[in-house]
Structures are given as structure tokens and as C-alpha cells.
N, C-alpha and C. Protein backbone atom coordinates (compact mmCIF):
# COMPACT_ATOMS: atom_id res chain seq x y z
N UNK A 1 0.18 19.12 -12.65
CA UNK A 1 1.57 19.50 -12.46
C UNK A 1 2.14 20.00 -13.78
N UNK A 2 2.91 21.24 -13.81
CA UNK A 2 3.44 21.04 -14.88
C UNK A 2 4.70 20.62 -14.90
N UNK A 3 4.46 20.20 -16.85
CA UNK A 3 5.33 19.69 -17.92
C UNK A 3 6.69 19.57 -17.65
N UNK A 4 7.00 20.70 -16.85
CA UNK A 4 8.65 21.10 -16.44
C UNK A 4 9.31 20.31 -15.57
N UNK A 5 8.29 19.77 -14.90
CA UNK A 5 9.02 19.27 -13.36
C UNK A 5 9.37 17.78 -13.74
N UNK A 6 10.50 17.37 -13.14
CA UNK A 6 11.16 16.00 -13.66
C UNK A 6 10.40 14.92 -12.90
N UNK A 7 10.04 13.83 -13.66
CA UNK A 7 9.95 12.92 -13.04
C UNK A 7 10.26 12.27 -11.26
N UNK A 8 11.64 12.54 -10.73
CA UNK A 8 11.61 12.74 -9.55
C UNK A 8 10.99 13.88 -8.24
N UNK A 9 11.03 15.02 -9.02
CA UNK A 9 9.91 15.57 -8.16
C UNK A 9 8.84 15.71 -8.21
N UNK A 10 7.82 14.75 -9.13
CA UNK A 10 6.37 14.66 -9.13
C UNK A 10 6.55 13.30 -8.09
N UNK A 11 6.88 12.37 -8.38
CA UNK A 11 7.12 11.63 -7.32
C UNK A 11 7.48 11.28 -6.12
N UNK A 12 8.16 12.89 -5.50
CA UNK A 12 8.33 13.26 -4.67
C UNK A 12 6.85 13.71 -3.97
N UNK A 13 6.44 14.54 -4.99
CA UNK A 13 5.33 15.18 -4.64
C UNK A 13 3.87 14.05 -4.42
N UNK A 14 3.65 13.51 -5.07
CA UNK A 14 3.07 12.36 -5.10
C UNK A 14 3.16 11.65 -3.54
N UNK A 15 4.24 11.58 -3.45
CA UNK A 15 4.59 10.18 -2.28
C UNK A 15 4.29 11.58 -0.72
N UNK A 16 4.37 12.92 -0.76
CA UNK A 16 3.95 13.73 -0.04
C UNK A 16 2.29 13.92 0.32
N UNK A 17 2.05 13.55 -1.03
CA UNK A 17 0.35 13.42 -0.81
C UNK A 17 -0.33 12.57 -0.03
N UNK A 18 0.46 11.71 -0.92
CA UNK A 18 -0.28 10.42 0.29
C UNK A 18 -0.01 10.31 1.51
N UNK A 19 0.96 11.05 1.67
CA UNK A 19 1.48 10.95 3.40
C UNK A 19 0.05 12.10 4.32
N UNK A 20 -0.16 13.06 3.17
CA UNK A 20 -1.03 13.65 3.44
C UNK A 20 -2.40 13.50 3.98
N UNK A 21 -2.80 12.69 2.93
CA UNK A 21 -4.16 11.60 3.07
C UNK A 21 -3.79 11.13 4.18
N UNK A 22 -2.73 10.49 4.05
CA UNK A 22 -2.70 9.62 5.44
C UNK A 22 -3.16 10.30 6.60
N UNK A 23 -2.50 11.47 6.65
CA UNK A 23 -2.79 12.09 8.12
C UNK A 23 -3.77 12.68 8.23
N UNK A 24 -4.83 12.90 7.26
CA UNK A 24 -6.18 13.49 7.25
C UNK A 24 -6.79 12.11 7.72
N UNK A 25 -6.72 11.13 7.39
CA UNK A 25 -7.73 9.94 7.53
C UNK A 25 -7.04 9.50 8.97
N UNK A 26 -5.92 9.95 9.56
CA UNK A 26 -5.52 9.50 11.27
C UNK A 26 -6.41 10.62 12.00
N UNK A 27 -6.74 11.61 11.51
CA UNK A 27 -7.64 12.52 11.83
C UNK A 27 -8.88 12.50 12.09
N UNK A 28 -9.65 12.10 11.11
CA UNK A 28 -10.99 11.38 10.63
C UNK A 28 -11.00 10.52 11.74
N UNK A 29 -10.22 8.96 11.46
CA UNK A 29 -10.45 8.02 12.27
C UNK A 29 -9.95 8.18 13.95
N UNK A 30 -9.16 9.06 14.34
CA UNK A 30 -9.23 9.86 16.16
C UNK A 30 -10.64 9.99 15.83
N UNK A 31 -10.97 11.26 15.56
CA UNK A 31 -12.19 11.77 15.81
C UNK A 31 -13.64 11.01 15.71
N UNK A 32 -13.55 9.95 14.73
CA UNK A 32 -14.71 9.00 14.95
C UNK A 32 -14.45 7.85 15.95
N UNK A 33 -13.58 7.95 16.29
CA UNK A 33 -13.47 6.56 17.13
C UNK A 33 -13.89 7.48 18.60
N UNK A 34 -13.52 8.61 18.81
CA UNK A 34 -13.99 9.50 20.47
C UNK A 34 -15.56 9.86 20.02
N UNK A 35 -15.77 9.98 18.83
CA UNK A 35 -17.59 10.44 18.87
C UNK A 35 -18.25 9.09 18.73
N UNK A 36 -17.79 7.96 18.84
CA UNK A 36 -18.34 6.94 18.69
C UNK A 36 -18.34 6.30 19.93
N UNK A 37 -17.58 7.08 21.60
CA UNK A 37 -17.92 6.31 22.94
C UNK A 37 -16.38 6.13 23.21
N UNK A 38 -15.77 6.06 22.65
CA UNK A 38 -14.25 6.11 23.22
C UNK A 38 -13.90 6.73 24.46
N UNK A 39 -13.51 6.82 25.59
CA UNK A 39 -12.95 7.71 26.18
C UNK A 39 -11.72 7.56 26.80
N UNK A 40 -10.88 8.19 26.05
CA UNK A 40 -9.37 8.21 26.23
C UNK A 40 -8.74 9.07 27.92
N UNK A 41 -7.82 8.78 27.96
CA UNK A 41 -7.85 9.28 29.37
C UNK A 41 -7.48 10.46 30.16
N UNK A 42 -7.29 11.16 28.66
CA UNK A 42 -7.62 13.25 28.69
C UNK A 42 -8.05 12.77 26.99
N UNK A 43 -9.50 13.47 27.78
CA UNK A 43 -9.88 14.02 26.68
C UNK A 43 -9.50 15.32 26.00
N UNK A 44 -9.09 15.83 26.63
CA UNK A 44 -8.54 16.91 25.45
C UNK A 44 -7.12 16.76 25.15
N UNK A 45 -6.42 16.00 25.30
CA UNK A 45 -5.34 15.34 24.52
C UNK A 45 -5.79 15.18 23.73
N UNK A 46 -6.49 14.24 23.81
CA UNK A 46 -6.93 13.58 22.40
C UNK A 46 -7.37 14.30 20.87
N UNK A 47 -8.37 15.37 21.70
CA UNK A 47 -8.87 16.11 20.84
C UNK A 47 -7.91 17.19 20.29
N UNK A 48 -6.91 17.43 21.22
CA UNK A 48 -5.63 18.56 20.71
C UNK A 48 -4.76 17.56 19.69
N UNK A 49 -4.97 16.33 19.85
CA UNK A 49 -3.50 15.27 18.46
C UNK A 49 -4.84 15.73 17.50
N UNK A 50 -6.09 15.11 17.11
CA UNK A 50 -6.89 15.22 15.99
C UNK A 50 -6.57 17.04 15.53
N UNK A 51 -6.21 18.05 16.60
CA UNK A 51 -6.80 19.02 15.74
C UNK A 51 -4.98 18.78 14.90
N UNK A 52 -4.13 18.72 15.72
CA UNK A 52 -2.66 18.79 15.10
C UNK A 52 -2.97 17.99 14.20
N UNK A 53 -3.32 16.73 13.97
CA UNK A 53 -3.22 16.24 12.25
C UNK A 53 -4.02 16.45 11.18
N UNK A 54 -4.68 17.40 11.36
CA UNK A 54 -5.73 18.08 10.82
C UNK A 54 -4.52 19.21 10.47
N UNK A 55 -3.83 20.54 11.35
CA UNK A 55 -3.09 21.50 10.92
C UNK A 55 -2.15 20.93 10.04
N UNK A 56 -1.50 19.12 10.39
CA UNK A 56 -0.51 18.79 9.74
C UNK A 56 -0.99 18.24 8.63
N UNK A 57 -2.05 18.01 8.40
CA UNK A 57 -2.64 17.62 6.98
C UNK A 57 -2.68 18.78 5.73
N UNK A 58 -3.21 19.45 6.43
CA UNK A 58 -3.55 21.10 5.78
C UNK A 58 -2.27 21.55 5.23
N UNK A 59 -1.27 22.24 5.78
CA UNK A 59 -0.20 21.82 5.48
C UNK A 59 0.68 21.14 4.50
N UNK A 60 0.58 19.83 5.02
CA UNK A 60 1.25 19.20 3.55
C UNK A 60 0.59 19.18 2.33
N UNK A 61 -0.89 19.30 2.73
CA UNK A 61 -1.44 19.90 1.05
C UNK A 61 -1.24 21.25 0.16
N UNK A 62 -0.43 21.92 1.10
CA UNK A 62 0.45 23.38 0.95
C UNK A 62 1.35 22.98 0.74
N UNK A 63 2.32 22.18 1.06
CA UNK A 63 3.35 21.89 0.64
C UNK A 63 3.37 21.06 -0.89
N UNK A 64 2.56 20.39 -1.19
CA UNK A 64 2.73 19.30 -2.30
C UNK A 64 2.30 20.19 -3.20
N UNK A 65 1.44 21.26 -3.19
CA UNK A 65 1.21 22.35 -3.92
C UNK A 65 2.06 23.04 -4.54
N UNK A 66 3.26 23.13 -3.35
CA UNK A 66 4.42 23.76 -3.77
C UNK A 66 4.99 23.27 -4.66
N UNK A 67 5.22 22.00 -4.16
CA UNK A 67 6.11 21.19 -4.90
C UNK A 67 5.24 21.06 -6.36
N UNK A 68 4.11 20.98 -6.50
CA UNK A 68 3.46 20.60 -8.11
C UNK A 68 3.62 22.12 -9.10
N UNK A 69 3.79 22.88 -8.17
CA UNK A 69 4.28 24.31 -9.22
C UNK A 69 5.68 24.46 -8.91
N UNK A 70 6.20 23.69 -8.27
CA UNK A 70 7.97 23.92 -8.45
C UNK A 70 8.74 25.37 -7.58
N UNK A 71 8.25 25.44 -6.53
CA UNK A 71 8.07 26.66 -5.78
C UNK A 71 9.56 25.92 -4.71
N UNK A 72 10.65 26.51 -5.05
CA UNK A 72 11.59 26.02 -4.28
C UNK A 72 11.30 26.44 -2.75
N UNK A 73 10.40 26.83 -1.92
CA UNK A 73 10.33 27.35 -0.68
C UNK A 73 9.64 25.79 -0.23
N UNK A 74 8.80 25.04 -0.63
CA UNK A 74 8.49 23.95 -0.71
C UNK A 74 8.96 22.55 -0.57
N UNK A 75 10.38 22.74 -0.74
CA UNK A 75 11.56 21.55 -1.03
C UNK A 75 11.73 21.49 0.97
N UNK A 76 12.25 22.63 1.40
CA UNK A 76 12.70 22.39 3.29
C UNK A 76 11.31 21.39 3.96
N UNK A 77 10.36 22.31 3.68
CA UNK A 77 9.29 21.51 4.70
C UNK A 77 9.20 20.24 4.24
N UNK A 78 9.35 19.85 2.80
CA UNK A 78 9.15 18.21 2.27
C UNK A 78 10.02 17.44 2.56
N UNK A 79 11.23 17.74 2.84
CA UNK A 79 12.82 17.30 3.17
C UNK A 79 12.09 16.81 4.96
N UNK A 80 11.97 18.13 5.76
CA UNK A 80 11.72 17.91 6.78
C UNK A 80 10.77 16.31 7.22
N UNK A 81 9.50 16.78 6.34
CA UNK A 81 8.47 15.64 6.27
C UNK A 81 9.04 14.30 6.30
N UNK A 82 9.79 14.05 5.44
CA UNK A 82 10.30 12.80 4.92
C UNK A 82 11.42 12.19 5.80
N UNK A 83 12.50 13.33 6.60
CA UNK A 83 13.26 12.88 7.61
C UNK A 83 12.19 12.32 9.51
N UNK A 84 10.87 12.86 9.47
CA UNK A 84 10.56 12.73 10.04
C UNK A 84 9.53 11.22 10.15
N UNK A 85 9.39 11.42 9.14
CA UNK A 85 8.26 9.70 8.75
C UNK A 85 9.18 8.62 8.28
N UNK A 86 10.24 8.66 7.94
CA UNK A 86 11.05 7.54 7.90
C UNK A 86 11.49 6.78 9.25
N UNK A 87 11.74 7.20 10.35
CA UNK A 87 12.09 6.48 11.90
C UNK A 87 10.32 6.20 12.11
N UNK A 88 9.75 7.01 11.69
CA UNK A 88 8.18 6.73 12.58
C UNK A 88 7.54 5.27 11.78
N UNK A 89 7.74 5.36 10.63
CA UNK A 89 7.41 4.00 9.76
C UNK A 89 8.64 2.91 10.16
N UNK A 90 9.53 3.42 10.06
CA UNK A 90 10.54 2.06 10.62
C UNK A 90 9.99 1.43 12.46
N UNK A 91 9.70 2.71 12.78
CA UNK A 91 9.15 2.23 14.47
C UNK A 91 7.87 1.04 13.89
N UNK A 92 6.95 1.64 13.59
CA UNK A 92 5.71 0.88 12.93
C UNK A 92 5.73 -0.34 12.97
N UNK A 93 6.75 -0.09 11.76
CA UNK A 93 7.20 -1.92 11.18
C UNK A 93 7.44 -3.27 12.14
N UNK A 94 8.61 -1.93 12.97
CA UNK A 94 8.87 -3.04 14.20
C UNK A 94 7.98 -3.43 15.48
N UNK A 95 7.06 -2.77 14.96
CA UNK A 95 6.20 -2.78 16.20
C UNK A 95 4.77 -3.72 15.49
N UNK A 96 4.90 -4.38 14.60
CA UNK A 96 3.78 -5.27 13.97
C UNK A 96 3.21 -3.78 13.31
N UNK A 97 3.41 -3.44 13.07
CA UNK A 97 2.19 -2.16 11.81
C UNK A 97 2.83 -2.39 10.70
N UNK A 98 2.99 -3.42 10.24
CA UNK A 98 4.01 -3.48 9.40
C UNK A 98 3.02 -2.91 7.61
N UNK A 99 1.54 -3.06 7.95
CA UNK A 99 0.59 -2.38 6.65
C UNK A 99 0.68 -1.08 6.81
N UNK A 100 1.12 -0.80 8.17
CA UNK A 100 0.87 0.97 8.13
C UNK A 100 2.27 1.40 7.64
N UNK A 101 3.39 1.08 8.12
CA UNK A 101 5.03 1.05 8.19
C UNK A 101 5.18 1.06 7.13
N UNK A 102 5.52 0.00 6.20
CA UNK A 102 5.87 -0.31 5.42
C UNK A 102 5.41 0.93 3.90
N UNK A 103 4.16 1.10 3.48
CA UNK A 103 3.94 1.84 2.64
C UNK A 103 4.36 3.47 3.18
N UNK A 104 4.37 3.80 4.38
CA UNK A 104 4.75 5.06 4.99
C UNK A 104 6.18 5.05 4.81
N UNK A 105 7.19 4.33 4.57
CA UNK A 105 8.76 4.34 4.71
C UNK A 105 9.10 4.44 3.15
N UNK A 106 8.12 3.92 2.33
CA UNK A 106 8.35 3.83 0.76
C UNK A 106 8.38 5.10 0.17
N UNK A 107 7.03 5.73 0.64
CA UNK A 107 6.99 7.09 0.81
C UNK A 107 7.57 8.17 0.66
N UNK A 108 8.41 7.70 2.41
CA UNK A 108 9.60 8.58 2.43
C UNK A 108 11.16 8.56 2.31
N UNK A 109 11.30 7.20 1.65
CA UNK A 109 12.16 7.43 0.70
C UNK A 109 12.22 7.32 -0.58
N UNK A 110 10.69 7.32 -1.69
CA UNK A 110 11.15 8.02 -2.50
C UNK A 110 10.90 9.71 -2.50
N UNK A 111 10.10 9.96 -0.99
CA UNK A 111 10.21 11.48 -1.58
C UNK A 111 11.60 12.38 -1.44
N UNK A 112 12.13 11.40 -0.42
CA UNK A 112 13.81 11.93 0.35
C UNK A 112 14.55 12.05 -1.17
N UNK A 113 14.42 10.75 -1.58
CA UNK A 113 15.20 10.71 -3.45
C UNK A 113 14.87 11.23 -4.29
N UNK A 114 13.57 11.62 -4.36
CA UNK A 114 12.98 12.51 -5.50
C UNK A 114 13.42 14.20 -4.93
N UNK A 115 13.06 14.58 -3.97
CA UNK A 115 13.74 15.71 -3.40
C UNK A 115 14.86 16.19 -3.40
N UNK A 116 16.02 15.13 -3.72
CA UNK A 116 17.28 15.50 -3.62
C UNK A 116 18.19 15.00 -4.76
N UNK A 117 17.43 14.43 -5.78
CA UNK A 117 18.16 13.85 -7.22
C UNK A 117 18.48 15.38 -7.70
N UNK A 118 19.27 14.98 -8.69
CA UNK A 118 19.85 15.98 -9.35
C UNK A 118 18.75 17.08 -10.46
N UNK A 119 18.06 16.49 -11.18
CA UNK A 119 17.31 17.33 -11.83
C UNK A 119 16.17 18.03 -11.01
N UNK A 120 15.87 18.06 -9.45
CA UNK A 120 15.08 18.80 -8.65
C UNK A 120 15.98 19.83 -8.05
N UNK A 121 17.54 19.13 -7.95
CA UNK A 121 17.91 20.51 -7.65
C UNK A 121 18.38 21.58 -8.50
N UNK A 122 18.54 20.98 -9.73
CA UNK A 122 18.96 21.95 -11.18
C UNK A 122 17.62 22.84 -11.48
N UNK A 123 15.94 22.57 -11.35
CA UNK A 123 15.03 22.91 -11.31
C UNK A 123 14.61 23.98 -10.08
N UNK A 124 14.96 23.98 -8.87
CA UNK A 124 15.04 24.69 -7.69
C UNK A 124 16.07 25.73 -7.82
N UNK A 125 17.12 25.49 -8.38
CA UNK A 125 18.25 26.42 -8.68
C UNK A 125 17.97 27.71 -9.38
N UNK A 126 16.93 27.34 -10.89
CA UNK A 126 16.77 28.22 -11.67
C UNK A 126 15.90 29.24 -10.97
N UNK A 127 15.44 29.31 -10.19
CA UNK A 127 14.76 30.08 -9.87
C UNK A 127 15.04 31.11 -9.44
């Protein structure tokens, strides 16, 4: 990353990654759990969510990209990301996932705060 970018939006960016990983490895683990004898009750449901978190993985590694070169076109979709995984980790929590929940909500609010502190938007501005 460079030098330029403040502390809150590497940490923004950061806490985007891992959301990233995350959804590559919900990917991974669909897809090995159906090649391993699973059979869900459309199979091609199933196989259409693995390919979507696969597009949505891909993706946010485009996006955190953005964000690590400071590419203000980058800031909407991460904003988006983060309004969207905050209710889904709070669901989690309440629903006993509280290992999956819990680090997914941290996530997204520090990327919501790192995204929207003041020196990311003085940095997005100049551009």
C-alpha cells in the first residue's frame, strides 16, 4: 500500500480483505462439501451460490485493490460491502455463529469507520 494512505483506510482495506478470504473459503468449503457426497436439494442452486461467492470474492479483491492504491471509485462498492455484512454478522451472532458473526461485524465496522473518517475523505477528495 502506499505511504499516502492514512491509517484508517488501510484498515479499511485490510478488514475488506478478510471479508474477502472469507468468501473465497465459503466457496471452497460449498464446493467441497457437494464433491464430497452432499446432496443439497437443487443441485444447481447450490452450485449457482458457490459460483456467486467466487464472482463476490473476485471482486472484493478488486475492490481492496482499489482501496490499497487510493482509487476513489473503490470507496461506493466498500461502503456498500460493509452496509451489507454488518445485519448478516449481527444475524449470525444471534443465531449461535457467534465465531463466524462476531469477527465478520468487527470487520465491518471498522471498514464502515475507516471508509468514512475524515482523512479518507480528504484523500478521495484530492483526486
Amino acid at each position: 500500500m502506499p505511504a499516502s494512505l492514512g491509517v484508517p483506510l488501510r484498515a479499511a482495506a485490510v478488514a475488506t480483505a478478510v471479508e474477502a478470504v472469507a468468501l473465497a473459503s465459503a466457496a471452497i468449503g460449498l464446493a467441497v462439501y457437494q464433491v464430497a457426497g452432499h446432496r443439497p436439494q437443487s443441485v444447481a442452486d447450490s452450485w449457482g451460490v458457490v459460483a456467486m461467492a467466487v464472482v463476490g470474492a473476485v471482486s472484493l479483491c478488486l475492490v481492496v485493490r482499489g482501496l490499497a492504491a487510493g482509487r476513489r471509485w473503490a470507496r461506493s462498492p466498500a461502503v456498500l460491502t460493509q452496509l451489507i455484512v454488518i445485519p448478516i454478522a449481527a444475524t449470525a451472532t444471534g443465531n449461535g455463529a457467534a465465531l463466524v458473526g462476531v469477527p465478520l461485524v468487527l470487520c465491518g465496522v471498522v471498514g464502515i469507520v475507516g471508509l468514512f473518517a475524515p482523512s479518507t475523505t480528504r484523500r478521495f477528495s484530492q483526486e
